[in-house]
C-alpha atoms as a PDB file:
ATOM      1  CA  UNK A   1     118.702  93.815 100.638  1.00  0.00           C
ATOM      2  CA  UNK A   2     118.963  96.186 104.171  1.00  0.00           C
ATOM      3  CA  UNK A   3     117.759  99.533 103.002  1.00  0.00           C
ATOM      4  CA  UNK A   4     116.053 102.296 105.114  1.00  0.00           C
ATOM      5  CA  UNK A   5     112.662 102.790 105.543  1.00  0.00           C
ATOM      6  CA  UNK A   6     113.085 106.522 106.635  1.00  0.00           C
ATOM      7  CA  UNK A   7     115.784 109.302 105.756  1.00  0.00           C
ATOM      8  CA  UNK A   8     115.714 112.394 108.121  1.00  0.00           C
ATOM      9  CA  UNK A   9     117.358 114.878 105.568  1.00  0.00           C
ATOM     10  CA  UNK A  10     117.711 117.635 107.033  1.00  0.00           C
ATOM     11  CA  UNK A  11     119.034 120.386 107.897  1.00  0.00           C
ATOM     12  CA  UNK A  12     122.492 121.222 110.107  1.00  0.00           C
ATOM     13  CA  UNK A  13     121.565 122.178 113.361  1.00  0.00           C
ATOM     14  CA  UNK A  14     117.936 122.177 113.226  1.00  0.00           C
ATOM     15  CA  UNK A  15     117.495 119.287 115.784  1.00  0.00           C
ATOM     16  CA  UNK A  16     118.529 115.974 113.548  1.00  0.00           C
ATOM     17  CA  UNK A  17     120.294 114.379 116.074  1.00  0.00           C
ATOM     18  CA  UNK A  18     118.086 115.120 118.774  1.00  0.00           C
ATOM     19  CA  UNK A  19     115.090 113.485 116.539  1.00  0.00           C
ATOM     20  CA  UNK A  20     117.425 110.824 115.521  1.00  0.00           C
ATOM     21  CA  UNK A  21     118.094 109.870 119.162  1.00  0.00           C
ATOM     22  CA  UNK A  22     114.992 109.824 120.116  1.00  0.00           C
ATOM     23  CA  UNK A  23     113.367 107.446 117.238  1.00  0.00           C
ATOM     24  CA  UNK A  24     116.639 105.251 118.404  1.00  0.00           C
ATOM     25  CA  UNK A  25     115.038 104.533 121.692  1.00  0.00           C
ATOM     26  CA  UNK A  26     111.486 103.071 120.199  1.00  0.00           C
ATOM     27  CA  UNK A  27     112.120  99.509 120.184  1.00  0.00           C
ATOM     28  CA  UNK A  28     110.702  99.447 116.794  1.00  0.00           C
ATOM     29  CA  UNK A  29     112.747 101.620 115.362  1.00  0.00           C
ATOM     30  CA  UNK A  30     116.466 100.856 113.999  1.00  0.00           C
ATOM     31  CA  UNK A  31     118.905 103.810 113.659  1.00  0.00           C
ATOM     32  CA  UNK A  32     121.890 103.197 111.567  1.00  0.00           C
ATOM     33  CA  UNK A  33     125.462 103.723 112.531  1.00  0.00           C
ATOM     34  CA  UNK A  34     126.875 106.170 111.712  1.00  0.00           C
ATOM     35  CA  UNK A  35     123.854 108.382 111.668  1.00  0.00           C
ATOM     36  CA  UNK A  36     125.020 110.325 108.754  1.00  0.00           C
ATOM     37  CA  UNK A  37     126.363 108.075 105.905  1.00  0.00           C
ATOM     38  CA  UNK A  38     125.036 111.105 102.943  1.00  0.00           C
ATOM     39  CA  UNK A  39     125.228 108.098 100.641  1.00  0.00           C
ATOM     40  CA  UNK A  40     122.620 109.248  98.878  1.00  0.00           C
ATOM     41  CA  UNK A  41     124.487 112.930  98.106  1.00  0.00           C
ATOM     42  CA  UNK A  42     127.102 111.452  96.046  1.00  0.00           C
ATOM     43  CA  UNK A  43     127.778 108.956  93.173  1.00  0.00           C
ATOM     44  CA  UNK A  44     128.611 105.541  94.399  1.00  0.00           C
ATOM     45  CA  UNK A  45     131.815 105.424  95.816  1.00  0.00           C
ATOM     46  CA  UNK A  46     132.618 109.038  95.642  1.00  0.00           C
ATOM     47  CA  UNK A  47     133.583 110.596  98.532  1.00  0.00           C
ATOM     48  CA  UNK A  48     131.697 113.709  98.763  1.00  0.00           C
ATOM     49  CA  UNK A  49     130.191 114.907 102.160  1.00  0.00           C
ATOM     50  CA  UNK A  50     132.040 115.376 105.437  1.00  0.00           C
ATOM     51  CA  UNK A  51     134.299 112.324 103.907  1.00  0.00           C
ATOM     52  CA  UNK A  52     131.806 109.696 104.012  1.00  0.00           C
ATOM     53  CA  UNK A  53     132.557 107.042 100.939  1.00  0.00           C
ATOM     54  CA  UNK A  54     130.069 104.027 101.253  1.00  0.00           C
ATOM     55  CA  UNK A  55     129.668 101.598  98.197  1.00  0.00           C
ATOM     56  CA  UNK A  56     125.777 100.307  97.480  1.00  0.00           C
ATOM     57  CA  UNK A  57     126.532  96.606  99.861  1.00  0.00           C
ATOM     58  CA  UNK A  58     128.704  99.028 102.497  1.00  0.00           C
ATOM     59  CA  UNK A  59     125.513 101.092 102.644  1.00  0.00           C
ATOM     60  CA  UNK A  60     123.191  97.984 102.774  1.00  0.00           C
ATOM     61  CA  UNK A  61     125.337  96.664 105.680  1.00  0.00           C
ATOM     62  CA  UNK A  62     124.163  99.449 107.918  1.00  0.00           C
ATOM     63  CA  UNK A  63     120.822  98.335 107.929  1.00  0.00           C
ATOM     64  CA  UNK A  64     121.606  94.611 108.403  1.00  0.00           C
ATOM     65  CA  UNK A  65     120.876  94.298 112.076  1.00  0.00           C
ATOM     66  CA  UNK A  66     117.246  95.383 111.738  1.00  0.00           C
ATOM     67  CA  UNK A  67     114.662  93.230 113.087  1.00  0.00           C
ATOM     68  CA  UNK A  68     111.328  92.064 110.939  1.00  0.00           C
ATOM     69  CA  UNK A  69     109.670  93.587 112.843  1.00  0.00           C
ATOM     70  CA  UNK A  70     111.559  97.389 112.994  1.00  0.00           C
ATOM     71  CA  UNK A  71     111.656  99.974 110.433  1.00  0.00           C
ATOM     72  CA  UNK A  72     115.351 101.527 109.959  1.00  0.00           C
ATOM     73  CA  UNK A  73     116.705 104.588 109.087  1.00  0.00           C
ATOM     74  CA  UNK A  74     119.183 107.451 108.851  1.00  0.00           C
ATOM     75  CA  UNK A  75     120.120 111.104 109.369  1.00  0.00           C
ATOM     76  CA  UNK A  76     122.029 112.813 106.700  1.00  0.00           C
ATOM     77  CA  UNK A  77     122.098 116.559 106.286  1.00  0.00           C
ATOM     78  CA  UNK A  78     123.826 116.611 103.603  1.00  0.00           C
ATOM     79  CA  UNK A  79     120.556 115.528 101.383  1.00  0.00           C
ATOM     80  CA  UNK A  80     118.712 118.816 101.399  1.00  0.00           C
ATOM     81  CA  UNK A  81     121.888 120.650 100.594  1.00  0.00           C
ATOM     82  CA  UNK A  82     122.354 118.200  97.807  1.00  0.00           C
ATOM     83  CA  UNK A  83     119.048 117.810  96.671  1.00  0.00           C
ATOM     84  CA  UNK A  84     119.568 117.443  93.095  1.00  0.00           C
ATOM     85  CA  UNK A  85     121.418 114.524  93.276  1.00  0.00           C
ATOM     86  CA  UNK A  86     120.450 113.081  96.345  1.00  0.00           C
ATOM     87  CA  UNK A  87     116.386 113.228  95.660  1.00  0.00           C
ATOM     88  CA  UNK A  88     116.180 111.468  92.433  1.00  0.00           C
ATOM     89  CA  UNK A  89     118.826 109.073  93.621  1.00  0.00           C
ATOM     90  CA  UNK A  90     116.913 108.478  97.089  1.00  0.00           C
ATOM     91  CA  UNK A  91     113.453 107.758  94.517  1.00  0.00           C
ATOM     92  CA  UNK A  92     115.267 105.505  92.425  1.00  0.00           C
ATOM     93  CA  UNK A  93     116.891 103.120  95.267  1.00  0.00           C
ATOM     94  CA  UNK A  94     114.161 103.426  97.839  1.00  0.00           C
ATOM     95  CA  UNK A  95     110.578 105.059  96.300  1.00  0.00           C
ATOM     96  CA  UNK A  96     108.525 103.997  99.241  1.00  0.00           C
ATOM     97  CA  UNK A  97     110.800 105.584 101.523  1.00  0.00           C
ATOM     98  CA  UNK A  98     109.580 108.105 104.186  1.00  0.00           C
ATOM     99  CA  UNK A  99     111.075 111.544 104.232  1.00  0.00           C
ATOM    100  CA  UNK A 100     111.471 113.785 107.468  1.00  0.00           C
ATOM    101  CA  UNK A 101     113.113 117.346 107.256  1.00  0.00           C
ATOM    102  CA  UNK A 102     113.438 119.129 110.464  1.00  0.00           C
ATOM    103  CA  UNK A 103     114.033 123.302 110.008  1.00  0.00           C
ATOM    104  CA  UNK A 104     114.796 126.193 111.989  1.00  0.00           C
ATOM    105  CA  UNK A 105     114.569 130.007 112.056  1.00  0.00           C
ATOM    106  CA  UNK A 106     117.336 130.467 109.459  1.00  0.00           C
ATOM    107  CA  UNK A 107     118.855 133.101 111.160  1.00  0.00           C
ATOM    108  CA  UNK A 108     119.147 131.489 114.268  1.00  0.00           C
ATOM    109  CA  UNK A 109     120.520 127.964 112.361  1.00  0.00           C
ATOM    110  CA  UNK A 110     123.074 130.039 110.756  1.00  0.00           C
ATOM    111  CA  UNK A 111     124.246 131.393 114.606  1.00  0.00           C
ATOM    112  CA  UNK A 112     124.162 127.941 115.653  1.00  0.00           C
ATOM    113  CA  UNK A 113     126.067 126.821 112.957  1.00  0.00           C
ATOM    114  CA  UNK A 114     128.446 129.456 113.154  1.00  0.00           C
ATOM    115  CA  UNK A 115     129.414 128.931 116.631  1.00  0.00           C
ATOM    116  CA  UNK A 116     129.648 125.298 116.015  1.00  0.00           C
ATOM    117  CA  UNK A 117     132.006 125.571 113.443  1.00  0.00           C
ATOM    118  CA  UNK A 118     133.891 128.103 115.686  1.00  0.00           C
ATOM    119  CA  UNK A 119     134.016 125.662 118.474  1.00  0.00           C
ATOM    120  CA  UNK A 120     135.458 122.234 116.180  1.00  0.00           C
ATOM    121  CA  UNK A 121     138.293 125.016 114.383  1.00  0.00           C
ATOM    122  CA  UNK A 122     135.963 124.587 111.151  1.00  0.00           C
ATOM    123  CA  UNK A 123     135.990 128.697 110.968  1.00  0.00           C
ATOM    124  CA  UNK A 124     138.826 130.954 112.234  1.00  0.00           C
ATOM    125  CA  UNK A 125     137.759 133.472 115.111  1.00  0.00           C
ATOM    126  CA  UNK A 126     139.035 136.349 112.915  1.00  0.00           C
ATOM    127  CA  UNK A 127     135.722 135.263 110.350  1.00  0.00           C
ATOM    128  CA  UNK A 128     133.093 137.101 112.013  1.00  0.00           C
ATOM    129  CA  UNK A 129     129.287 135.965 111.416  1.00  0.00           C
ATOM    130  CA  UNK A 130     128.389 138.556 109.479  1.00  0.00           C
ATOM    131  CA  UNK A 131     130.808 137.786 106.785  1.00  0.00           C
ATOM    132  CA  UNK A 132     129.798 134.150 106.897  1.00  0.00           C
ATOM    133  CA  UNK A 133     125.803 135.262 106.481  1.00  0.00           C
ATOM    134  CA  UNK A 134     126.384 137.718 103.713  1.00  0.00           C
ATOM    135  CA  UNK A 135     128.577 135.548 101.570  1.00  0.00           C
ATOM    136  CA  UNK A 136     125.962 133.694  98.926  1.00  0.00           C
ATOM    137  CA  UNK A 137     128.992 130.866  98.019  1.00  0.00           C
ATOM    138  CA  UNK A 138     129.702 130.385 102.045  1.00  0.00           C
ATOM    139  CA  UNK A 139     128.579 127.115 103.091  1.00  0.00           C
ATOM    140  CA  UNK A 140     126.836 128.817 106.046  1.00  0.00           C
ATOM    141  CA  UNK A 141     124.589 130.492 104.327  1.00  0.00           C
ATOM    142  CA  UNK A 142     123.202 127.603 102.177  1.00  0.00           C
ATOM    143  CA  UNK A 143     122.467 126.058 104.899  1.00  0.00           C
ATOM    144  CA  UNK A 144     119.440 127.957 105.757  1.00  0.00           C
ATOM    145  CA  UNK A 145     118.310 127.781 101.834  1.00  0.00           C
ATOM    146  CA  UNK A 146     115.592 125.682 102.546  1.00  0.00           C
ATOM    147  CA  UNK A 147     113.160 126.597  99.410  1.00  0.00           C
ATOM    148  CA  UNK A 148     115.514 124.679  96.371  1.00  0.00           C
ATOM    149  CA  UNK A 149     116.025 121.799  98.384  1.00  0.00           C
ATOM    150  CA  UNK A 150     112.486 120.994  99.261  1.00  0.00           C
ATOM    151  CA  UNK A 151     111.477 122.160  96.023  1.00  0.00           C
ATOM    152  CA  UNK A 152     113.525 119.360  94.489  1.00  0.00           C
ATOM    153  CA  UNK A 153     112.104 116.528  96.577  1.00  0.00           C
ATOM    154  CA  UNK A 154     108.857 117.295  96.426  1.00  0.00           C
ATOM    155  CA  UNK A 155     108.950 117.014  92.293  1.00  0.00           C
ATOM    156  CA  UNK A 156     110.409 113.531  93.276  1.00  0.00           C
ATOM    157  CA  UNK A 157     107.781 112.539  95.987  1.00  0.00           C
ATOM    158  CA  UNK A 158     104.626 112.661  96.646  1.00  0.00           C
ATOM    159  CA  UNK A 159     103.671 115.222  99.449  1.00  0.00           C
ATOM    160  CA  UNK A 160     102.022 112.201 101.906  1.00  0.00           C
ATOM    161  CA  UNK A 161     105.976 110.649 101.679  1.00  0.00           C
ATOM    162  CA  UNK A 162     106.917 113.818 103.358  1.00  0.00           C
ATOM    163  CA  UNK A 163     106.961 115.169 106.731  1.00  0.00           C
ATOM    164  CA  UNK A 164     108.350 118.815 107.630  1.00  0.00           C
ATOM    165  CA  UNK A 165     109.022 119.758 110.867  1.00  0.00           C
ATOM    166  CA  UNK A 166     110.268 122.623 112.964  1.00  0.00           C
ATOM    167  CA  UNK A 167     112.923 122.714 115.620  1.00  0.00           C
ATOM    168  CA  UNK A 168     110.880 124.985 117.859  1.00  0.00           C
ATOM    169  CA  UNK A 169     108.000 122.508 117.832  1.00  0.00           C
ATOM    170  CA  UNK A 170     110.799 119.066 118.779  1.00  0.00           C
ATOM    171  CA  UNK A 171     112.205 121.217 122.076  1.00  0.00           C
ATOM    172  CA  UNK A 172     108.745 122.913 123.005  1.00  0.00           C
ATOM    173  CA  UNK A 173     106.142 119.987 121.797  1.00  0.00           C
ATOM    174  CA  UNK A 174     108.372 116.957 122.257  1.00  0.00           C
ATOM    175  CA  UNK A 175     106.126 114.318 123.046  1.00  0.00           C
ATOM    176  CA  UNK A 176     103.386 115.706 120.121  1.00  0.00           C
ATOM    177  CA  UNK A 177     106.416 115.992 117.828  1.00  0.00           C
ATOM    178  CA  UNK A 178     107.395 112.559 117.910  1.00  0.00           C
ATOM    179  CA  UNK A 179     103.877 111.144 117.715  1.00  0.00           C
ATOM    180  CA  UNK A 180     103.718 112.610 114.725  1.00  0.00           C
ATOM    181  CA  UNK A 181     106.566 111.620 113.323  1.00  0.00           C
ATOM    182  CA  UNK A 182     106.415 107.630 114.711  1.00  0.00           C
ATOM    183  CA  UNK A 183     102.578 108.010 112.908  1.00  0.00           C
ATOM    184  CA  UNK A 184     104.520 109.304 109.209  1.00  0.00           C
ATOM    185  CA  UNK A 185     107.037 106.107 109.654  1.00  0.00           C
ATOM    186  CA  UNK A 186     104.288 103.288 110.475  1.00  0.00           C
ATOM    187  CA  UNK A 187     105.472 102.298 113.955  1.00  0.00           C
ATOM    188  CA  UNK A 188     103.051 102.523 117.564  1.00  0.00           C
ATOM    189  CA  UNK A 189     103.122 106.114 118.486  1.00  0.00           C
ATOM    190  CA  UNK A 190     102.094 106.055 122.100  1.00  0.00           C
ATOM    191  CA  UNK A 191     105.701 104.944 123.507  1.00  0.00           C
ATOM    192  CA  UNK A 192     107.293 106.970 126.199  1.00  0.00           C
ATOM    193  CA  UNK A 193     110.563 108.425 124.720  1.00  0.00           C
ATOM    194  CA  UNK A 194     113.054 109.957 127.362  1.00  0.00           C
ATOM    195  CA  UNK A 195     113.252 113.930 126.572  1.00  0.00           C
ATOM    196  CA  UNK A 196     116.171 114.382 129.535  1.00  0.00           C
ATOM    197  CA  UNK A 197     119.195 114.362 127.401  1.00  0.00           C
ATOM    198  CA  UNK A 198     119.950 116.575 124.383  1.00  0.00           C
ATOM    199  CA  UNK A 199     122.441 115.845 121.811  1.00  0.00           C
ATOM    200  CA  UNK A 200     125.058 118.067 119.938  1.00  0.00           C
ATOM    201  CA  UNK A 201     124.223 121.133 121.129  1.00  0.00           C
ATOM    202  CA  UNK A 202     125.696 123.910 120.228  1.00  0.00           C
ATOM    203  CA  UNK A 203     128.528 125.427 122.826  1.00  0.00           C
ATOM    204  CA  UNK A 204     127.720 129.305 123.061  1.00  0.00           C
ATOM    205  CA  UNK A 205     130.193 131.770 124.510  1.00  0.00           C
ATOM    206  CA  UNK A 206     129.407 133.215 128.163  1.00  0.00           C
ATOM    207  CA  UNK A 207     129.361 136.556 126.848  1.00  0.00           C
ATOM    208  CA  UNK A 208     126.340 138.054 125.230  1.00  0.00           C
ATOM    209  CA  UNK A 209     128.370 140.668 123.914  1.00  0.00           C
ATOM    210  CA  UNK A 210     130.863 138.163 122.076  1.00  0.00           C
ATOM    211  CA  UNK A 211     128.142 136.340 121.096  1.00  0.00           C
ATOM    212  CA  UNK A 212     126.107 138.918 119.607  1.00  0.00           C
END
């Protein structure tokens, strides 16, 4: 069996493909593709999050590349959202597994999102932000609910399993970030990563005004 040793769960926005990158360049790491199969937010077979479908040997095949002497892993958002299935699921299949949740200011995730969503025709320009933000059921919104999510893995895992991070400490601390995290996934921390390149970042609008 190919399974991962590390899940980055979390959340949209926050700097998960950035971190995910970045692990993908330590040449004992092994990042699968796609980065994001949320199997792990859904029943098997069920298609659930942004479309993905995977059975348990489709899932397995991901990982099937990885050397003996890498660790793999993924990047789905999806898991802190769905927490409550995802987290007991994860423990069940993989219980040694190391978790990694990345957050942001929520406001400013929710902006971030926004405008992303704006940008790939996900929202309509009429929507403004502030109906997105206020709406409890809006997708938006939940996105930035940090507290049930991580409340629900953390009655599944033990705390040592899990490492939280913030987004303002990958883009300012980059280099102390990523020691930390190669430490919490058992590979050599002292490898060079390249910081030069950032990945999906969010398109904001010339104008402060509009953007405000």
């Amino acid at each position: 069996m190919s399974l991962p040793d590390f899940i980055i769960g979390g959340a949209p926005k926050c700097g998960t493909s950035s971190l995910f990158q970045y692990l993908g360049q330590h040449p004992e790491v092994f990042t699968s593709d796609p980065k994001e199969p949320h199997f792990f937010a859904s029943e098997e077979g069920e298609k659930k999050v942004r479309g993905m479908k995977f059975t348990r040997g489709e899932y397995e095949d991901l990982f099937d590349e990885k050397r003996t002497e890498q660790v793999a892993g993924e990047a789905s958002t999806g898991y802190l959202f769905h927490a409550d299935t995802a987290a007991p699921k994860i423990k069940k299949v993989v219980p040694d597994v190391r978790l990694i949740f990345i957050l942001r200011n929520p406001i400013e995730r929710c902006r971030s999102d926004y405008w992303y969503r704006l940008h790939t025709g996900s929202i309509p320009f009429s929507r403004p932000f502030s109906s997105c933000v206020s709406d409890p059921s809006h997708w938006i919104f939940h996105g930035s609910e940090y507290k049930r999510g991580l409340s629900t893995f953390l009655q599944n895992f033990s705390q040592e399993k899990i490492l939280i991070l913030l987004t303002k400490d990958l883009s300012e601390n980059s280099e102390k970030t990523l020691r930390r995290v190669c430490r919490h996934i058992g590979v050599k921390s002292d490898f060079s990563f390249d910081f030069s390149v950032r990945h999906n970042e969010t398109k904001y609008p010339r104008s402060v005004r509009l953007c405000r």
